[in-house]
Protein backbone atom coordinates (compact mmCIF):
# COMPACT_ATOMS: atom_id res chain seq x y z
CA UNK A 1 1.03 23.25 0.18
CA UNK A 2 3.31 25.90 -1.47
CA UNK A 3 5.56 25.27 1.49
CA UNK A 4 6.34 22.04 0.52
CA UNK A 5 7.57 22.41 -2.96
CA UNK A 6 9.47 25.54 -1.56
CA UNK A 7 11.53 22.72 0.48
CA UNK A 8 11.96 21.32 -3.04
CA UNK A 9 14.54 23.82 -3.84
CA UNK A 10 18.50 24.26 -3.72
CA UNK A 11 18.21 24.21 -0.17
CA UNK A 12 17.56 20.64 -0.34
CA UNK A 13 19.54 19.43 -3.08
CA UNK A 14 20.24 16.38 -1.26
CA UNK A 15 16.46 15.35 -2.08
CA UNK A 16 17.46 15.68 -5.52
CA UNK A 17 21.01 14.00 -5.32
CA UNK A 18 19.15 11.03 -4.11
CA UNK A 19 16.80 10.65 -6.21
CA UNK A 20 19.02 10.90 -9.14
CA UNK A 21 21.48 8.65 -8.55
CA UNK A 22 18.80 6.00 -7.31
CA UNK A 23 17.75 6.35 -10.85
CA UNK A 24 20.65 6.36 -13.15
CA UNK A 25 21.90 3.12 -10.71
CA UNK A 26 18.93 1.30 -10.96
CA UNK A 27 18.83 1.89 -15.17
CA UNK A 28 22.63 1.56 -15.05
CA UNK A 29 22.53 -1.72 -13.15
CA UNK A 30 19.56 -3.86 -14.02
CA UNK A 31 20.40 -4.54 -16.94
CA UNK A 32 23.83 -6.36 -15.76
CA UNK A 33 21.37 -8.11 -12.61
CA UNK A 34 19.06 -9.62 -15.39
CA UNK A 35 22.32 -10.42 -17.41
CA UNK A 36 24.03 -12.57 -14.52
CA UNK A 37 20.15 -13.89 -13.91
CA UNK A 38 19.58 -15.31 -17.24
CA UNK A 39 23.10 -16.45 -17.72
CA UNK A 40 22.94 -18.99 -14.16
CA UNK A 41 19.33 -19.88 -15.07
CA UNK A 42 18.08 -17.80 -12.48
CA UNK A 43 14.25 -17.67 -14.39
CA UNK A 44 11.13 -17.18 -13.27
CA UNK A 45 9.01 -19.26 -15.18
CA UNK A 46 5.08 -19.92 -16.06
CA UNK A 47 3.21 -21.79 -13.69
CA UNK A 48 -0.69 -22.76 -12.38
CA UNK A 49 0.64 -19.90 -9.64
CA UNK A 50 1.85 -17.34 -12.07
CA UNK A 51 0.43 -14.52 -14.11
CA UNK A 52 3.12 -14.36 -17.01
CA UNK A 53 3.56 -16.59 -20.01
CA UNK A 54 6.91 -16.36 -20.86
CA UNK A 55 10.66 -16.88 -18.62
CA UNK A 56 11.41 -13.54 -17.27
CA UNK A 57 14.91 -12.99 -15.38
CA UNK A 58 14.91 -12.63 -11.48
CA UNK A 59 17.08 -10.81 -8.53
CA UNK A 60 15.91 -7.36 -10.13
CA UNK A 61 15.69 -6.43 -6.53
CA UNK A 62 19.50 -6.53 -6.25
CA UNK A 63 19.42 -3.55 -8.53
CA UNK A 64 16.51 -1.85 -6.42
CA UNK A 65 18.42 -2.26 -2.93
CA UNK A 66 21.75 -1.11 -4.81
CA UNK A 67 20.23 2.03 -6.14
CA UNK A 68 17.96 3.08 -2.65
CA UNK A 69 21.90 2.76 -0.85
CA UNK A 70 23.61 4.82 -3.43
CA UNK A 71 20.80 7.19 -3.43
CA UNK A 72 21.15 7.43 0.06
CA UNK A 73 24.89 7.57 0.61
CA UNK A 74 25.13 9.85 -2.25
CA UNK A 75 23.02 12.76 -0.27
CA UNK A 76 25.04 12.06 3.04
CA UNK A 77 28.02 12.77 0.99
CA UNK A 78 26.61 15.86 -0.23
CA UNK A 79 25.80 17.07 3.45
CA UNK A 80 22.46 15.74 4.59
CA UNK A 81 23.69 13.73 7.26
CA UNK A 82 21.22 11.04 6.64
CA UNK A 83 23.12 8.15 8.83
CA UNK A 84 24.86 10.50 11.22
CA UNK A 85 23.29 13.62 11.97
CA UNK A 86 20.16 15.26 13.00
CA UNK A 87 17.95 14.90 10.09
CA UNK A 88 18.38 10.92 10.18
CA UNK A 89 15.38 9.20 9.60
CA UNK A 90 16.14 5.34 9.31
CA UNK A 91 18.67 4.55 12.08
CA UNK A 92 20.53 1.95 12.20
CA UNK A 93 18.01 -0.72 13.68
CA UNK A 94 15.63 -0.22 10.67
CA UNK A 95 18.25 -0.53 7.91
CA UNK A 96 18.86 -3.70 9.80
CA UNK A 97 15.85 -4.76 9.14
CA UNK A 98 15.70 -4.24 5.43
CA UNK A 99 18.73 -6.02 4.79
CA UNK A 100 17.57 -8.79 6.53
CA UNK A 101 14.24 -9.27 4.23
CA UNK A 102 16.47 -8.88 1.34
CA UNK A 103 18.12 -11.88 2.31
CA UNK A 104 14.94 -13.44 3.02
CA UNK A 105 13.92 -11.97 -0.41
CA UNK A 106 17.08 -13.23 -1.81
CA UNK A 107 16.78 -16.77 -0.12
CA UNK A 108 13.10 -17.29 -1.01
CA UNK A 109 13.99 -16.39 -4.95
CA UNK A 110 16.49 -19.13 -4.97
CA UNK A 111 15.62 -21.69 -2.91
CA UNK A 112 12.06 -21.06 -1.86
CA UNK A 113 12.35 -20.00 2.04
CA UNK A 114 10.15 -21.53 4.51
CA UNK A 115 7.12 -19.86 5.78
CA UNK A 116 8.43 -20.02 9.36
CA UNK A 117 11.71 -18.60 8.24
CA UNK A 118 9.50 -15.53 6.21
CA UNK A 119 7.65 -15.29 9.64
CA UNK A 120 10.60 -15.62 11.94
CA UNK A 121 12.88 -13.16 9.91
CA UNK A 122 9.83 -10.52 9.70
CA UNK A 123 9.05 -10.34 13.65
CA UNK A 124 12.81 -9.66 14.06
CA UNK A 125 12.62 -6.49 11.35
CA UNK A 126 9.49 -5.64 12.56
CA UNK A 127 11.06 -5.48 16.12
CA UNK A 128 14.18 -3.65 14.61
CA UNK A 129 11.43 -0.74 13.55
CA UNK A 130 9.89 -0.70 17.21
CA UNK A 131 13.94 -0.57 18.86
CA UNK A 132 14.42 2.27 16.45
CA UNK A 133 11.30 4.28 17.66
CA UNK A 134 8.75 3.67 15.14
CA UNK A 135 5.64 2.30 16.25
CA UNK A 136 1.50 2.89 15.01
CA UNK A 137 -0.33 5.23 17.05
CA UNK A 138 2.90 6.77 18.40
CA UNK A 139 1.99 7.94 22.42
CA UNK A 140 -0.71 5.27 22.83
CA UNK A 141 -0.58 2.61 25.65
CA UNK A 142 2.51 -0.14 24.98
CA UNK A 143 -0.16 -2.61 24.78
CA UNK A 144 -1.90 -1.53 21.48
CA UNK A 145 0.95 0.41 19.73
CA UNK A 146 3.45 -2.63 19.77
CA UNK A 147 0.99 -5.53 18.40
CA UNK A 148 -0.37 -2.93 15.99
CA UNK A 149 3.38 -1.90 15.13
CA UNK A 150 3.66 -5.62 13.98
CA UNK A 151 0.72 -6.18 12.33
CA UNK A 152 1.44 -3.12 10.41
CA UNK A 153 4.88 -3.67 9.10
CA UNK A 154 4.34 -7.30 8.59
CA UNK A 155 1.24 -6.70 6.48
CA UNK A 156 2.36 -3.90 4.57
CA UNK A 157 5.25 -5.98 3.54
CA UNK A 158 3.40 -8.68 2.35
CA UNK A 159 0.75 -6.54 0.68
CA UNK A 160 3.58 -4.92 -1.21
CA UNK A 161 5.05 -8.10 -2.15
CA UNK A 162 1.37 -9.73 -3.28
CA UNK A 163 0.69 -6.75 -5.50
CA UNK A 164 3.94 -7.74 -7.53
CA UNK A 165 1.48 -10.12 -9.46
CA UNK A 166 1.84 -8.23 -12.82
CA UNK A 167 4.47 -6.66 -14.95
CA UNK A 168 5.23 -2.99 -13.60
CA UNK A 169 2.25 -2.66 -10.99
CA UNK A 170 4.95 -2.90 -7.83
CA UNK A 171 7.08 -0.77 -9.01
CA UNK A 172 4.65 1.98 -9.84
CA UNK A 173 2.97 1.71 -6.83
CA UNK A 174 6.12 2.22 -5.12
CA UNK A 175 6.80 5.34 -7.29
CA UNK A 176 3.95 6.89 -6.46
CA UNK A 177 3.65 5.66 -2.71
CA UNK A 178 7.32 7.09 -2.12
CA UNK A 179 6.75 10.54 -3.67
CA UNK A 180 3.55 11.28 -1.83
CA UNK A 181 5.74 9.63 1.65
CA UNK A 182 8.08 12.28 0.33
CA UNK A 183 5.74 15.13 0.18
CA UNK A 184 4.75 14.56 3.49
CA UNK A 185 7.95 13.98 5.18
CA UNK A 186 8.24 17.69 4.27
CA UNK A 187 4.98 18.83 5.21
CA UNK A 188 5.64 17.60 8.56
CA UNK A 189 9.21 18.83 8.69
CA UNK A 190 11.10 15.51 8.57
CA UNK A 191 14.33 16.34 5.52
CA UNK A 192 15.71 12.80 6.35
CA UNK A 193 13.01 10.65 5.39
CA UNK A 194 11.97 12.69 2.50
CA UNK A 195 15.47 12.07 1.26
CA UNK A 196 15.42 8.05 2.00
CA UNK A 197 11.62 8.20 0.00
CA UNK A 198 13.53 9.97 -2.96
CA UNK A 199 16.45 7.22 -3.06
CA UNK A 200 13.12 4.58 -3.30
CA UNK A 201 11.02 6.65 -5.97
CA UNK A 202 13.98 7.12 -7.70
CA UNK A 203 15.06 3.09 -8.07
CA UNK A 204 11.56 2.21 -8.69
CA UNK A 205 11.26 4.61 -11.59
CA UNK A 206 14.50 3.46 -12.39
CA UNK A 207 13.51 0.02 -12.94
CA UNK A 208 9.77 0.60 -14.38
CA UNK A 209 12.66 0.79 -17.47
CA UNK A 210 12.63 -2.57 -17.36
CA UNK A 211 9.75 -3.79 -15.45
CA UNK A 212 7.02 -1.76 -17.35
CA UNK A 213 4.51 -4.44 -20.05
CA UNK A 214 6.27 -6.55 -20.92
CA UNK A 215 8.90 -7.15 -18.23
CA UNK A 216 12.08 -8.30 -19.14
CA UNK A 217 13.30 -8.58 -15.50
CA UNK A 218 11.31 -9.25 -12.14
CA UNK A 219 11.99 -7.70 -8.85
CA UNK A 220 11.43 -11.00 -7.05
CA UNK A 221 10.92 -11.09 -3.46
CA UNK A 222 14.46 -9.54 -2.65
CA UNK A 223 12.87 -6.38 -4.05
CA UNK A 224 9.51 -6.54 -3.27
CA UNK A 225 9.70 -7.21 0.52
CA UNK A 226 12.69 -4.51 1.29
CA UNK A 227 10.53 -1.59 -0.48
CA UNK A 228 7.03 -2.95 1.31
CA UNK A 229 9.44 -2.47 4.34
CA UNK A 230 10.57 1.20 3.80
CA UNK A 231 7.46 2.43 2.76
CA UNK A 232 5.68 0.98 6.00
CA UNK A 233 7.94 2.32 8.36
CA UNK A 234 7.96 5.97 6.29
CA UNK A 235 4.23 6.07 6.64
CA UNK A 236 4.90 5.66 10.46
CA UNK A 237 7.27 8.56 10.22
CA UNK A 238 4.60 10.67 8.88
CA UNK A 239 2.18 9.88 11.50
CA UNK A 240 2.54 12.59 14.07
CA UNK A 241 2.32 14.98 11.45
CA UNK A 242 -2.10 16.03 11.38
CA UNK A 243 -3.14 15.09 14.75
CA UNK A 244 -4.00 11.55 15.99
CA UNK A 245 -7.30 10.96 13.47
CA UNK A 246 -5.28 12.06 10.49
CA UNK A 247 -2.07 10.61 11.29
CA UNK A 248 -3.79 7.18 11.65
CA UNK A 249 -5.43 7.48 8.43
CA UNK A 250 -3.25 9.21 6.32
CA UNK A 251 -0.91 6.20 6.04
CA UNK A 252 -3.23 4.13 5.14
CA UNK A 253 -4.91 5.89 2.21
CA UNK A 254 -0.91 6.24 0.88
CA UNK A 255 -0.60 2.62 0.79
CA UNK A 256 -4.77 1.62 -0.28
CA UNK A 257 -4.14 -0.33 -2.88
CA UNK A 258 -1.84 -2.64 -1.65
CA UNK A 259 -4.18 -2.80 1.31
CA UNK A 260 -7.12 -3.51 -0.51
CA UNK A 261 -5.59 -5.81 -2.15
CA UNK A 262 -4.64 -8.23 0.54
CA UNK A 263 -7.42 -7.77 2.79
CA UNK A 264 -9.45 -8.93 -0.29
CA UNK A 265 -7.25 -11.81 -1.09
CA UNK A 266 -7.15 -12.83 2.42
CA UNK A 267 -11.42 -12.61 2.74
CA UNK A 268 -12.26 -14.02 -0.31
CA UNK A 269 -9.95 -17.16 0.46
CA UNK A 270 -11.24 -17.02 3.89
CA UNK A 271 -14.63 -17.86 2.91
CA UNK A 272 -13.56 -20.24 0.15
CA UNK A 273 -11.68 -21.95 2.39
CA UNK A 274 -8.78 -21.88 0.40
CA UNK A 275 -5.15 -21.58 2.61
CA UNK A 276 -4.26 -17.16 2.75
CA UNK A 277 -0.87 -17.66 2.49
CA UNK A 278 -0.27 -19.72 -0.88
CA UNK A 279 0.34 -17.92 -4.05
CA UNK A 280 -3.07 -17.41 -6.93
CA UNK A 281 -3.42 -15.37 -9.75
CA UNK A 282 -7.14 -14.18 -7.84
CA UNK A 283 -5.57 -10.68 -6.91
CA UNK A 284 -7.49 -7.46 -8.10
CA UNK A 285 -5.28 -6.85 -10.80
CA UNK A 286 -5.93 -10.72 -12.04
CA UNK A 287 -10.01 -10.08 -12.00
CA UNK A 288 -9.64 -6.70 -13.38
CA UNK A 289 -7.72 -8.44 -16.94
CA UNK A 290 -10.37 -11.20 -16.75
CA UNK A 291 -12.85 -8.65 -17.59
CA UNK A 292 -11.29 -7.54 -20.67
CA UNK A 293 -8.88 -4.87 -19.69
CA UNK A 294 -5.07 -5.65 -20.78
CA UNK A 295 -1.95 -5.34 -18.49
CA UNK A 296 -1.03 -2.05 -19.36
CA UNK A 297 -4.63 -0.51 -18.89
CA UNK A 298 -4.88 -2.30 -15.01
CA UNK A 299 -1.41 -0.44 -14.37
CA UNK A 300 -2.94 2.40 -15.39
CA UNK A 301 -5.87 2.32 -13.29
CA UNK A 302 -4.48 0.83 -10.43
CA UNK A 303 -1.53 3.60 -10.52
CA UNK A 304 -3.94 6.34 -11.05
CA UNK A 305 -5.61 4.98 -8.00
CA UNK A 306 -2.57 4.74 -5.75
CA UNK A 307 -1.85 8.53 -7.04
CA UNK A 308 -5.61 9.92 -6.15
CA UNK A 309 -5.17 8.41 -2.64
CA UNK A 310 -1.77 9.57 -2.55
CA UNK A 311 -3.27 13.26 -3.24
CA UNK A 312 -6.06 12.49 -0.44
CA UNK A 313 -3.52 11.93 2.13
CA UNK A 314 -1.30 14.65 1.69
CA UNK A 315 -4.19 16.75 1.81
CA UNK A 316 -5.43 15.05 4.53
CA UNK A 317 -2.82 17.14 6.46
CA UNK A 318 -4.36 20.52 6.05
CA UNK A 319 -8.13 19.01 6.36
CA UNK A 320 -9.77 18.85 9.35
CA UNK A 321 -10.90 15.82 11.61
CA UNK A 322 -14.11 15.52 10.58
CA UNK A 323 -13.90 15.71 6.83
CA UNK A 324 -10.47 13.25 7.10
CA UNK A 325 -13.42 10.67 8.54
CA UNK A 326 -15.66 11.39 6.61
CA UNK A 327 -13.65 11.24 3.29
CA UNK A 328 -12.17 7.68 4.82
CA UNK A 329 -15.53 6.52 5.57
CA UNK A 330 -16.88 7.16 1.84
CA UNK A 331 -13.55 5.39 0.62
CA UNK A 332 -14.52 2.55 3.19
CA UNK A 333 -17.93 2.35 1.71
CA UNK A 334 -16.86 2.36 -2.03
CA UNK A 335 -13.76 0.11 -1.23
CA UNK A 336 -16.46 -2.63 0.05
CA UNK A 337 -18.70 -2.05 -3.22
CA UNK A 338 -15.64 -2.82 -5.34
CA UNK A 339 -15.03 -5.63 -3.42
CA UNK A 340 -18.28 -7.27 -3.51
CA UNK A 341 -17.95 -7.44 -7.26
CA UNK A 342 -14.60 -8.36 -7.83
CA UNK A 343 -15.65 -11.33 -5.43
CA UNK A 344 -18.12 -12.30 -8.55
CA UNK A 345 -15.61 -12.30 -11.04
CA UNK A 346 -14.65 -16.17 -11.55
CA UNK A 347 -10.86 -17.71 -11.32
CA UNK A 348 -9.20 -19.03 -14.53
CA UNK A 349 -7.46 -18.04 -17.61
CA UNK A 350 -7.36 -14.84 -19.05
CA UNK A 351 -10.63 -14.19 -20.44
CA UNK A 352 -13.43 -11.62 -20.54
CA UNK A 353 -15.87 -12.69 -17.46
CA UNK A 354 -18.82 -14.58 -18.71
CA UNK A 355 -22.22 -12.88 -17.57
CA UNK A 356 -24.00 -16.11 -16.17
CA UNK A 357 -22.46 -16.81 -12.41
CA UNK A 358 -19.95 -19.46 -11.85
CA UNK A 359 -19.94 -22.37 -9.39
CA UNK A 360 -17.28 -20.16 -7.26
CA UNK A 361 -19.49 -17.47 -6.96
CA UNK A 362 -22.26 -19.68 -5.79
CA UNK A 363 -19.83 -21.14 -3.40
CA UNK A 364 -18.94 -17.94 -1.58
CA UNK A 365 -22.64 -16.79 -2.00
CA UNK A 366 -23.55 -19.68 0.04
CA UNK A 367 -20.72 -19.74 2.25
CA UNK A 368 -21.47 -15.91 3.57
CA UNK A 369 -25.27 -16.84 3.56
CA UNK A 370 -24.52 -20.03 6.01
CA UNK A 371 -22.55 -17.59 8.00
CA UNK A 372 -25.49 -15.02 8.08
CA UNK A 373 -27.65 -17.73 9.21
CA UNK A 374 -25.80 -18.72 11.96
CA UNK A 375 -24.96 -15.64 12.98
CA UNK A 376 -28.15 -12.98 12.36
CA UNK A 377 -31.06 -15.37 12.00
CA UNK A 378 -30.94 -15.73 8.16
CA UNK A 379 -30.77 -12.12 7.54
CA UNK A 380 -29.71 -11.84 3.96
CA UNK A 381 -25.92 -10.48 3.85
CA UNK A 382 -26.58 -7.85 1.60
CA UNK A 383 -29.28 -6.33 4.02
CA UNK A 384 -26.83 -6.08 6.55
CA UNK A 385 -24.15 -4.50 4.51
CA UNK A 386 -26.83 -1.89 3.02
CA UNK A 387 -28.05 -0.74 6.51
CA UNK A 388 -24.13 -0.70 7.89
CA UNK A 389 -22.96 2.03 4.84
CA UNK A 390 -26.14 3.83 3.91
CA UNK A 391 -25.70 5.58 7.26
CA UNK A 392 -22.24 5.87 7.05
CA UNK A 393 -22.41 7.67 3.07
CA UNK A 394 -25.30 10.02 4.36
CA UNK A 395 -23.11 10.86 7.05
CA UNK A 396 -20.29 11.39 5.05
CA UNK A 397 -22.38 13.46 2.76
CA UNK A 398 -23.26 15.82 5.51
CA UNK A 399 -20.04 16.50 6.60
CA UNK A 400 -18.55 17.02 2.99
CA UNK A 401 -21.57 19.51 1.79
CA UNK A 402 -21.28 20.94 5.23
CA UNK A 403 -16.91 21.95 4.39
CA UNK A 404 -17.91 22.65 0.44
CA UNK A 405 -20.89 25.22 1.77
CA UNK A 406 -18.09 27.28 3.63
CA UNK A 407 -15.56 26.87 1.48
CA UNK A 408 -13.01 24.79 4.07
CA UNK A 409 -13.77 24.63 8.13
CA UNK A 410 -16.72 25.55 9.37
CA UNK A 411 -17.54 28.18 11.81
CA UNK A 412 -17.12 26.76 15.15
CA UNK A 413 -21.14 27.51 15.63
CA UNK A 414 -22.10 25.30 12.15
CA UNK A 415 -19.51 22.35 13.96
CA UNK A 416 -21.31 22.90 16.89
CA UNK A 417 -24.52 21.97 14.82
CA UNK A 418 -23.02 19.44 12.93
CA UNK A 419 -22.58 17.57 15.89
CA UNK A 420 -25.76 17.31 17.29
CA UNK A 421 -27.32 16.72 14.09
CA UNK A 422 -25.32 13.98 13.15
CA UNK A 423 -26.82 11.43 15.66
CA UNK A 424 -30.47 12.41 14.75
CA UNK A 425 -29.30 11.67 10.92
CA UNK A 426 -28.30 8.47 11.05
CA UNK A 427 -31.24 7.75 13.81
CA UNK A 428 -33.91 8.78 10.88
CA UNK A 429 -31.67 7.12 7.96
CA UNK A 430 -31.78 3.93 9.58
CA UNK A 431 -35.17 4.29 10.52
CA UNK A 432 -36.11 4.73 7.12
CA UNK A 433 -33.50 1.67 6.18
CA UNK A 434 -35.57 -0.96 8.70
């Protein structure tokens, strides 16, 4: 660890230079953006879709993409040699890419784009990533890399642009998403991306100015989908950096919340039956106000949250295989809890959740029990989901005590034991469990 910060030093002032003037151009500029917005009528304004009560300007993204090239062009200047020499870590293809989602952003703010224009325009950034050598589970067989490739950049684009539901929780998350990306680029050794992550920390934090309860300006899709964009494809950077297991996981506990997010959006709809792709204010961060929390304590929480699994997968990098799983498979387990609830929490206005259950959580109650019917004989659903992470959090359990007990690794002999216990574990757990 104390080798990263020591690459946070004057020998890498161009990490600073970026981040800097990503900053003072995002405060300098968003205020002008969010001037021209409000003087063309260019409002976003309450709706049955929308969380916010009151007109808030648009195009803040302009600002965003603005500050991130500044950032950036300011630290080649300086010498880091960030579109032309060695350290590059965005070529040309990828840079593309964003600025074609900002003009989808851009296009969809104004005149409400298509969704096979959104689709179209994202398999041709997503295929400007792969062209420029990024791809998930780089070295693994062409015919699971590429389709995973897509499926990650297109849904860690949209996550990022779902989570911008609430005043200041995208930009936050991109704060903290691009430092930790930052971190890590220089764990692993890669200057050049670490620079393009300060340039986006720095224009997020920039605009939290502005965006932070209450918001006087929105990002809007122009800046939402361009930073889901950059973040996915640094987290792809970093993935060759702790092995195979840890590579594939670290990026994904850096971008968790956004994750969880959508893949709890898209369930709970699923089973609903209620279209994915339409807007709905049934997000986490909606269900965590209509509880009785305000806007500015779900920021807090859901930041803190991005920043703890931020820390995990940065230290993911010095862990070893084994604990990496079973830290992820604990997450996993706890991830699903929090799900289950939220699930219970009814849809509506913004209101403390009453304790008697509502007709939509008997509808998705019955829903997943016609499912279980058809499926495993009737077996009740939450039987299934109890014997499915009991053995995976005693498991985990094992494997954690076993790293605390020696401090770190274990001796190769107590691995050794570990793995032939583990089977016999789980065999008697679940055992126990039927």
């Amino acid at each position: 660890m104390s080798d990263v910060f020591s690459l946070l030093s004057a020998a890498h002032a161009e990490i600073w230079v970026s981040g800097g003037i990503a900053v003072l151009t995002t405060l300098a500029f968003t205020p002008l953006v969010a001037h021209v917005a409000r003087a063309y009528g260019l409002i976003d304004r309450p709706s049955s879709g929308r969380w916010h009560d009151r007109p808030v300007a648009l195009l803040g993204g302009i600002a965003i993409a603005t500050a991130i090239g500044a950032g950036i062009l300011g630290a080649s200047v300086l010498g880091a040699g960030v579109l032309t020499g060695n350290e590059v870590s965005y070529p040309w293809p990828v840079w593309a890419g964003a600025g074609l989602l900002f003009v989808l952003g851009m296009s969809d703010d104004l005149l409400d784009a298509r969704p096979e224009a959104k689709v179209l325009v994202q398999v041709v950034a997503t295929a400007a990533v792969l062209q420029g050598g990024y791809e998930f589970w780089r070295g693994g067989p062409g015919w699971a890399s590429v389709p995973l490739t897509f499926l990650w950049v297109i849904g860690v684009t949209n996550a990022f642009n779902l989570i911008d539901g609430i005043d200041g929780l995208a930009a936050s998350v991109a704060a903290i998403t691009g430092s930790t990306l930052l971190l890590m680029g220089l764990a692993v050794g890669h200057v050049g991306l670490a620079i393009v992550m300060a340039a986006v920390m720095g224009a997020a934090v920039g605009f939290l100015a502005y965006n932070a309860p209450p918001a006087s300006v929105f990002m809007g899709d122009c800046g939402s989908l361009p930073l889901g964009y950059l973040l996915a494809v640094g987290a792809l950077d970093v993935q060759g950096g702790g092995g195979p297991v840890v590579g594939t996981l670290a990026p994904i506990a850096v971008l968790a919340v956004p994750i969880f997010d959508t893949t709890f959006v898209t369930a709970t709809r699923l089973i609903r039956g209620q279209p994915v792709a339409e807007g709905g204010t049934d997000h986490v961060h909606h269900r965590l106000i209509r509880l009785g929390a305000s806007e500015k304590q779900v920021l807090t929480v859901l930041a803190v949250a991005s920043a703890g699994f931020g820390g995990l997968a940065l230290s993911a990098l010095w862990m070893s295989a084994s604990l990496v799983v079973a830290s992820a498979a604990l997450c996993l387990v706890m991830a699903g809890v929090l799900g289950a609830y939220l699930a219970t929490i009814p849809e509506g206005e913004r209101a403390e959740a009453p304790t008697s259950p509502s007709s939509t959580t008997e509808r998705i109650t019955e829903r997943i029990g016609a499912l279980m019917r058809r499926f495993f004989g009737g077996v009740s659903w939450k039987s299934v989901a109890g014997v499915l992470a009991d053995p995976l959090v005693v498991s985990a359990a094992f494997i954690i005590a076993l790293h605390l007990r020696h401090g770190g690794t274990p001796p190769s002999e107590w691995t050794i034991l570990m793995e032939r216990a583990l089977p016999g574990i789980v065999t008697a757990n679940t055992s126990c469990l039927g």
